[in-house]
Structures are given as C-alpha cells and as structure tokens.
PDB file of N, CA and C in Angstrom:
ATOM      1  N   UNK A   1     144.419 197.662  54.580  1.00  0.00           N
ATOM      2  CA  UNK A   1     143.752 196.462  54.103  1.00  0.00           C
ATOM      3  C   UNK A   1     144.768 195.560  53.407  1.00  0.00           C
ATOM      4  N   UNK A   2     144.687 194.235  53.828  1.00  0.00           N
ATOM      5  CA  UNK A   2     145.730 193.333  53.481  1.00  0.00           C
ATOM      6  C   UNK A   2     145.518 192.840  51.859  1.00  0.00           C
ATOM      7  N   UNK A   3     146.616 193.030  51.144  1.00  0.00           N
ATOM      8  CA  UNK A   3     145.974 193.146  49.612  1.00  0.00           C
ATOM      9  C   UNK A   3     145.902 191.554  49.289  1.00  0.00           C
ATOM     10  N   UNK A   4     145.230 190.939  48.327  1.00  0.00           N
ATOM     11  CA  UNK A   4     144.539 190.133  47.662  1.00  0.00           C
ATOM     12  C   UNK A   4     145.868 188.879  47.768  1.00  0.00           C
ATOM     13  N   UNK A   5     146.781 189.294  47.093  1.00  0.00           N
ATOM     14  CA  UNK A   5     148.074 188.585  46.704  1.00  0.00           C
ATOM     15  C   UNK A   5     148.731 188.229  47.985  1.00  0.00           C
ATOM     16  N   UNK A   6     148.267 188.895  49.021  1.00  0.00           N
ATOM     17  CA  UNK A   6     149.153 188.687  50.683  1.00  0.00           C
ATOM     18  C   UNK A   6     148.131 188.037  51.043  1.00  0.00           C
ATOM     19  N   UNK A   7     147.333 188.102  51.008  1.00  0.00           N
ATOM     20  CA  UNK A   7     145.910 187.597  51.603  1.00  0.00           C
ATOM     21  C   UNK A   7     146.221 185.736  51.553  1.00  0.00           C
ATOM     22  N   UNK A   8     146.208 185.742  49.927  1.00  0.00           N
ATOM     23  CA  UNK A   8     146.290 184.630  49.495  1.00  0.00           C
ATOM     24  C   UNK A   8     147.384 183.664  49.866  1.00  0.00           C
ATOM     25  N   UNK A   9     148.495 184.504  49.778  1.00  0.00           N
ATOM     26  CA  UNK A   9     149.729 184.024  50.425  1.00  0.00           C
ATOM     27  C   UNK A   9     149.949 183.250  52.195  1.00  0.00           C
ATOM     28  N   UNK A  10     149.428 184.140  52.723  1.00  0.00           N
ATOM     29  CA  UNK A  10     149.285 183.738  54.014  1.00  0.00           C
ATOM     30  C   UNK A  10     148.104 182.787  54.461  1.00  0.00           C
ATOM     31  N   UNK A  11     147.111 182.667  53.715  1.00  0.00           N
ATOM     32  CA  UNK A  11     146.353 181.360  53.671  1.00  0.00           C
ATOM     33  C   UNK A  11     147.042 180.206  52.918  1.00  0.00           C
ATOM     34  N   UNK A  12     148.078 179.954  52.613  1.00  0.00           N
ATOM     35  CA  UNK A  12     148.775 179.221  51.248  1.00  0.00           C
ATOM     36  C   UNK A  12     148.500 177.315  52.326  1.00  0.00           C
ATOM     37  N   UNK A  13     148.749 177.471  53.128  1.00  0.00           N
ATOM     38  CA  UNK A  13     148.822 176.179  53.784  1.00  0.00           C
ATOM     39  C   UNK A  13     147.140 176.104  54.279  1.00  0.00           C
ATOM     40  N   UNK A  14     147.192 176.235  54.370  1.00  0.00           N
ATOM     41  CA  UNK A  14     144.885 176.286  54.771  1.00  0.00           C
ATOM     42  C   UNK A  14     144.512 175.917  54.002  1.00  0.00           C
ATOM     43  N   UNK A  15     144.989 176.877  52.327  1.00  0.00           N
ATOM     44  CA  UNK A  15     144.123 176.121  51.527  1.00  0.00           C
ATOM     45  C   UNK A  15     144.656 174.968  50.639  1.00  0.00           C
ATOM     46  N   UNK A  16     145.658 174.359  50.992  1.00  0.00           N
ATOM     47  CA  UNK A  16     146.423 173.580  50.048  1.00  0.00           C
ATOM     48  C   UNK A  16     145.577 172.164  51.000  1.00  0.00           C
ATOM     49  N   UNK A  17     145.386 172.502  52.537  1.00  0.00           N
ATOM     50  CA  UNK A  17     144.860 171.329  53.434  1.00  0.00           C
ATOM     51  C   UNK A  17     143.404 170.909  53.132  1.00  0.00           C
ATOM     52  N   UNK A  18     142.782 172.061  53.141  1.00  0.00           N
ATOM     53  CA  UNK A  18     141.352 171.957  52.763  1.00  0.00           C
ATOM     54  C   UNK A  18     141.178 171.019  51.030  1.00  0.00           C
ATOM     55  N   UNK A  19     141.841 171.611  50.068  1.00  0.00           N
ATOM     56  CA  UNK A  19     142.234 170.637  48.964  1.00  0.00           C
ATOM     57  C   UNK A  19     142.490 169.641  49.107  1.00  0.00           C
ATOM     58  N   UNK A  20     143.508 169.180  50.287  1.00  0.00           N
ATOM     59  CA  UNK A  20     144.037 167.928  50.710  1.00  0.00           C
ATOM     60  C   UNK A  20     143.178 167.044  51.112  1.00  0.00           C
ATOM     61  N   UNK A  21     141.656 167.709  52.111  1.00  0.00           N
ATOM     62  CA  UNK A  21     141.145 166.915  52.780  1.00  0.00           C
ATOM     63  C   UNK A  21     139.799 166.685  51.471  1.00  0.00           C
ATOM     64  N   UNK A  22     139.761 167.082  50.518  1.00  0.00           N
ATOM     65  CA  UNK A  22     139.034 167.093  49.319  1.00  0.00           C
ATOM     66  C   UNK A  22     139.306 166.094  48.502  1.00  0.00           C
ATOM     67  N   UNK A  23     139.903 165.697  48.041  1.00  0.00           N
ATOM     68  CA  UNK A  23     140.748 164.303  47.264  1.00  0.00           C
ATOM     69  C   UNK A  23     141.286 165.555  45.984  1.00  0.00           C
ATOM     70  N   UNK A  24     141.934 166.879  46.422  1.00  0.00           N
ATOM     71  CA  UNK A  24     142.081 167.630  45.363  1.00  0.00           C
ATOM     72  C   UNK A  24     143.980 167.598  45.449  1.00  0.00           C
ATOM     73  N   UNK A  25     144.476 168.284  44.734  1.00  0.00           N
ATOM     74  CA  UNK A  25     146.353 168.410  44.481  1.00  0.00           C
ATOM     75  C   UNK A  25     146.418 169.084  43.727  1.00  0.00           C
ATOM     76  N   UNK A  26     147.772 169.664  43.453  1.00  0.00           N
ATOM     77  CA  UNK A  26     148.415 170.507  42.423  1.00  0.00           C
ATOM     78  C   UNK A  26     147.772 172.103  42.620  1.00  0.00           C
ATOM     79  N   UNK A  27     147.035 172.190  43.676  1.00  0.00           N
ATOM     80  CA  UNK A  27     146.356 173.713  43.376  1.00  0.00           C
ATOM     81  C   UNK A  27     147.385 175.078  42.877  1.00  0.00           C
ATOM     82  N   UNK A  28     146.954 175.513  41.727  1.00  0.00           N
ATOM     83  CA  UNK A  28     147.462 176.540  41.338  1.00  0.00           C
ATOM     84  C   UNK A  28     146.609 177.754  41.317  1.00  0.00           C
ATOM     85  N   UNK A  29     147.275 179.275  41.133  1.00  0.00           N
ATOM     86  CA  UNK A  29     146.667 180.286  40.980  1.00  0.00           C
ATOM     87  C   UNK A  29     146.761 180.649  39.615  1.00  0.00           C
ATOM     88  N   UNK A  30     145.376 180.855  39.118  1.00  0.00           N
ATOM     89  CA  UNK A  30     145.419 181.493  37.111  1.00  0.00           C
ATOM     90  C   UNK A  30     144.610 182.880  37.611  1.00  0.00           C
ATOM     91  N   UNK A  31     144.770 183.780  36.652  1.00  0.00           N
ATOM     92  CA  UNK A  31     143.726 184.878  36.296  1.00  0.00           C
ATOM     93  C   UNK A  31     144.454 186.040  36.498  1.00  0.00           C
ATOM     94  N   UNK A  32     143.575 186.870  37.353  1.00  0.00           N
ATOM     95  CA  UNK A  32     144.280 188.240  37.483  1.00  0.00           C
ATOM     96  C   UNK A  32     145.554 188.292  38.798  1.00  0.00           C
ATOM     97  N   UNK A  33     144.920 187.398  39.486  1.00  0.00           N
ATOM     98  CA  UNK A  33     145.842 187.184  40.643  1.00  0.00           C
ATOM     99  C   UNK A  33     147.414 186.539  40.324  1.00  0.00           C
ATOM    100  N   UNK A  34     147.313 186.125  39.580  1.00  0.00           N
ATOM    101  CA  UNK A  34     148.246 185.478  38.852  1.00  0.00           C
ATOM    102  C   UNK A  34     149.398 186.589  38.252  1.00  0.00           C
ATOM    103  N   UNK A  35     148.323 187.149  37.718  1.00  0.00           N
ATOM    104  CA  UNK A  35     149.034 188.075  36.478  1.00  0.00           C
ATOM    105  C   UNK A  35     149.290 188.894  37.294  1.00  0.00           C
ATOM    106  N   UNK A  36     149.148 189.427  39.109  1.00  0.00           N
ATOM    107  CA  UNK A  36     149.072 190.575  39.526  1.00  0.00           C
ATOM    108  C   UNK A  36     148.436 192.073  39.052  1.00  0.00           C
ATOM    109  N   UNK A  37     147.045 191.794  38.272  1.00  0.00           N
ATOM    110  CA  UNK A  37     146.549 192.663  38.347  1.00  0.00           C
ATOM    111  C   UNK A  37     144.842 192.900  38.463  1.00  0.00           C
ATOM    112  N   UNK A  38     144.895 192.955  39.893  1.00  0.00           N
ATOM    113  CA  UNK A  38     143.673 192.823  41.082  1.00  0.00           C
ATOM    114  C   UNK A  38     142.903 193.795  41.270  1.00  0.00           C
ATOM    115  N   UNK A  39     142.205 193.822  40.897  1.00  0.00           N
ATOM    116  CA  UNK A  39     141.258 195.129  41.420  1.00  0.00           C
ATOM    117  C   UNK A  39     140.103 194.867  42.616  1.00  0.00           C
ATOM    118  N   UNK A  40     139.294 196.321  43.175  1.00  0.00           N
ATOM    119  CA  UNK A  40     139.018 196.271  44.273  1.00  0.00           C
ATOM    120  C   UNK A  40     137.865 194.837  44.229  1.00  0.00           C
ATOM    121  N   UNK A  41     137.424 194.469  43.499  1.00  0.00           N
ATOM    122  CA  UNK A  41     136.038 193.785  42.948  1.00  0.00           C
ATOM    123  C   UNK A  41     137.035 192.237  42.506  1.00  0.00           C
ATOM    124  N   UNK A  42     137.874 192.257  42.315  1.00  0.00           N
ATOM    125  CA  UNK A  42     138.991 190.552  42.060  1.00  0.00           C
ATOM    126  C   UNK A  42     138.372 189.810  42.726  1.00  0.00           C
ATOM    127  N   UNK A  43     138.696 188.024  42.164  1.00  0.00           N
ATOM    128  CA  UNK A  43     138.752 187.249  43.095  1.00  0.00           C
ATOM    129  C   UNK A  43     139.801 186.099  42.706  1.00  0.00           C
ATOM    130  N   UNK A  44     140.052 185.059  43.532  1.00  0.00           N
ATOM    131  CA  UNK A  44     141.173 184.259  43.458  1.00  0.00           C
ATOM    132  C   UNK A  44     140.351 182.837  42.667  1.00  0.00           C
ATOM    133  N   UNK A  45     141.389 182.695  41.206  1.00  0.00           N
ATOM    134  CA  UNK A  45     140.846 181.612  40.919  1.00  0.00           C
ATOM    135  C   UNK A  45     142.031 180.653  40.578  1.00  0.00           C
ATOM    136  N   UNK A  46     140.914 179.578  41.496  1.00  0.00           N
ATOM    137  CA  UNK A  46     142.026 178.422  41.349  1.00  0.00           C
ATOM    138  C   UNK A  46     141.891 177.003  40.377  1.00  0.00           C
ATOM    139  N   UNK A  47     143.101 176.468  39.765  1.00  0.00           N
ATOM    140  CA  UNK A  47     143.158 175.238  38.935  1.00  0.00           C
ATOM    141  C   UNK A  47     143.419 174.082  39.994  1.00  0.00           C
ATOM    142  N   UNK A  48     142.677 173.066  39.894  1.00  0.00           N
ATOM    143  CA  UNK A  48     143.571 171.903  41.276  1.00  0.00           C
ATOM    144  C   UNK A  48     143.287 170.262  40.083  1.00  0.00           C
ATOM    145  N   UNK A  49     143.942 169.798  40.348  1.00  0.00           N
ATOM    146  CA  UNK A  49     143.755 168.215  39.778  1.00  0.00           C
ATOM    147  C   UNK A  49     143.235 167.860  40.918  1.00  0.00           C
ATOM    148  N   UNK A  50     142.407 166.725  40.626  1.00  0.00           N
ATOM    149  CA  UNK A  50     141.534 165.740  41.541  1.00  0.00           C
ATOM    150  C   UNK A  50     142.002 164.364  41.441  1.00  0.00           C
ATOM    151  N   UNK A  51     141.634 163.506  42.247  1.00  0.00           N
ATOM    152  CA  UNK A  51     141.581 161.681  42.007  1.00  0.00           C
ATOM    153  C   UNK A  51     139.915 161.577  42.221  1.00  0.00           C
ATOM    154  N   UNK A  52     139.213 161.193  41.105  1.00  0.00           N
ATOM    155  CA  UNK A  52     138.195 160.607  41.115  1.00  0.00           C
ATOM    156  C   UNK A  52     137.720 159.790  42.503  1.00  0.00           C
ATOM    157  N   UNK A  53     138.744 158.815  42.820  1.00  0.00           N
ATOM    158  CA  UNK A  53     138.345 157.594  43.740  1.00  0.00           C
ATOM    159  C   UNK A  53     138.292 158.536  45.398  1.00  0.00           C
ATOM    160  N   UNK A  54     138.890 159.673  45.421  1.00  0.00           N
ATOM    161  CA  UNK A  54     139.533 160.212  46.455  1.00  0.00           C
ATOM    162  C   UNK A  54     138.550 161.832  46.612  1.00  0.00           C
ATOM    163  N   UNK A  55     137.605 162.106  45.615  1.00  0.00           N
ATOM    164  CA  UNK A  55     137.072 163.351  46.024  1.00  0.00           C
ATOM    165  C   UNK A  55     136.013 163.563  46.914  1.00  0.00           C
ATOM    166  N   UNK A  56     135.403 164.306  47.516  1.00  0.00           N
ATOM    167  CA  UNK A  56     134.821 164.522  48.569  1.00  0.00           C
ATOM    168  C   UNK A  56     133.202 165.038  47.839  1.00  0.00           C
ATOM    169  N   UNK A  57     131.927 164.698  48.656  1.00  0.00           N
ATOM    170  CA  UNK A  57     131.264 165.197  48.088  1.00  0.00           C
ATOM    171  C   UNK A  57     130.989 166.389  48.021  1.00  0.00           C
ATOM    172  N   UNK A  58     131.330 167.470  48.812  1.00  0.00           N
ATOM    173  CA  UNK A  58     131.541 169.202  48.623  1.00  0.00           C
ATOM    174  C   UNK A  58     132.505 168.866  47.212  1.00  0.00           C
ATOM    175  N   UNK A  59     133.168 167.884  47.260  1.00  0.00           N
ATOM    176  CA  UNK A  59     134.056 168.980  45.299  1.00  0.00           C
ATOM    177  C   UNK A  59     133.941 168.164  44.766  1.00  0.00           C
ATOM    178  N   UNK A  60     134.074 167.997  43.455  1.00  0.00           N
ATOM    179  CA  UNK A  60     133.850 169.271  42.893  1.00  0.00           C
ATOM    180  C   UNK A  60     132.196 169.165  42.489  1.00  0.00           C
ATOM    181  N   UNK A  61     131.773 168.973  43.117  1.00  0.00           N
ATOM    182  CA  UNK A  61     130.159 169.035  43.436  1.00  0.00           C
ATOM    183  C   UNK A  61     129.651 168.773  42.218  1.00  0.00           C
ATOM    184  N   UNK A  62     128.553 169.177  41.257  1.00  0.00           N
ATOM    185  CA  UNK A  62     127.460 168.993  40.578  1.00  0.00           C
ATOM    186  C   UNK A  62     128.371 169.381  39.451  1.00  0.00           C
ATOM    187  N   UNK A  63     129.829 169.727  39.358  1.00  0.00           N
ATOM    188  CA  UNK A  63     130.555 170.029  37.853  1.00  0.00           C
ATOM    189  C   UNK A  63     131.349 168.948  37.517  1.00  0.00           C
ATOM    190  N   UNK A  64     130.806 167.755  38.406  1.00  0.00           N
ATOM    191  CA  UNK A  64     131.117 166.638  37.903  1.00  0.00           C
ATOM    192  C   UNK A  64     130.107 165.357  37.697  1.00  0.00           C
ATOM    193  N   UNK A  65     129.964 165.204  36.458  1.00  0.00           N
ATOM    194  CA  UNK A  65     128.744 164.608  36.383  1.00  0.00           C
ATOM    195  C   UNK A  65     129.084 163.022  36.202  1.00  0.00           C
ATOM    196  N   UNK A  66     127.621 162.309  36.150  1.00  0.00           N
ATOM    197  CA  UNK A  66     127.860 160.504  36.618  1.00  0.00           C
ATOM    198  C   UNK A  66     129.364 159.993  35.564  1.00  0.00           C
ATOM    199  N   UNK A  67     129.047 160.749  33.824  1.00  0.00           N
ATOM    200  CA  UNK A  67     129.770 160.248  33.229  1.00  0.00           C
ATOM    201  C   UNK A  67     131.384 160.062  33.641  1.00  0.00           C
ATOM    202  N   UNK A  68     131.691 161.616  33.971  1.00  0.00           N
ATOM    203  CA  UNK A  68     133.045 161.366  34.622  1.00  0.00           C
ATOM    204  C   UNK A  68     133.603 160.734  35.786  1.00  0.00           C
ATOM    205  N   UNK A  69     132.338 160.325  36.765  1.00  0.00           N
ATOM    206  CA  UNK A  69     132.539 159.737  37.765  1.00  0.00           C
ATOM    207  C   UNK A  69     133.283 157.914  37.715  1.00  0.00           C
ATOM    208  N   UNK A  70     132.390 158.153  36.090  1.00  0.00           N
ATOM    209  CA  UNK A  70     132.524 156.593  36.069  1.00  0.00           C
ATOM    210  C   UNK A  70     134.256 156.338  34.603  1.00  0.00           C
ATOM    211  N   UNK A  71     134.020 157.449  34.721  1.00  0.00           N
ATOM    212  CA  UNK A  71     135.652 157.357  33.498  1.00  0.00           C
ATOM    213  C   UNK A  71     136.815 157.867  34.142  1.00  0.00           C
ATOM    214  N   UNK A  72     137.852 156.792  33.758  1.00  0.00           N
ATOM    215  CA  UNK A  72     139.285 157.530  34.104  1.00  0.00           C
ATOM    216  C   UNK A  72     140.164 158.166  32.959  1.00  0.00           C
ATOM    217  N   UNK A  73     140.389 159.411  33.273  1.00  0.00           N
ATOM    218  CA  UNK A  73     140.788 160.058  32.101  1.00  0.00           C
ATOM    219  C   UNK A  73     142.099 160.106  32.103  1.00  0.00           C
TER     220      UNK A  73
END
C-alpha cells in the first residue's frame, strides 16, 4: 500500500492544477503529514491562499461568507 506521504507526492501536480483551476495558490501541507507522522486513519491537510475576484464556486464554498466576499484583506 502506497503510503500517505508518496501518495501525496505523486499527486503533487493534480493537485496544485485543481487549486489552479479554483482561483486558489501557495498550497501547502500542515499537520501530521507534514510532521511525517501518519497513521492508518490520517488525512492530508492543506493551507492554500485564494484571490477573492478569482475563486470558484466549489471553494472555498460556504467558509466564506458575503462579508469576506465583499472585503479585501
């Protein structure tokens, strides 16, 4: 079984595109995956910066609400 950290690795361009086609950038890996220490039950969590003018309505979905829609931070 292909472990978590290879897994992730070899999707590295898939998911940097899928971000891309999101109005998302900068995606990074935080947590356990990060830290390399994964267990059977892990999952991959990711940090990404957005452009407001440029996000898609799949992201960042309903965790972005009218206020921020309408502010540039």
């Amino acid at each position: 079984m292909m472990k978590l950290q290879q897994l992730l690795q070899s999707k590295r361009e898939d998911i940097l595109q899928v971000a891309l086609r999101h109005g998302t950038f900068n995606v990074r890996v935080f947590g356990s995956v990060a830290r390399g220490v994964v267990d059977e039950i892990g999952d991959i969590d990711l940090l990404v910066d957005y452009d407001l003018q440029k996000i898609s309505p799949w992201f960042p979905g309903d965790a972005l609400d009218g206020f921020a829609r309408s502010t540039r931070l």
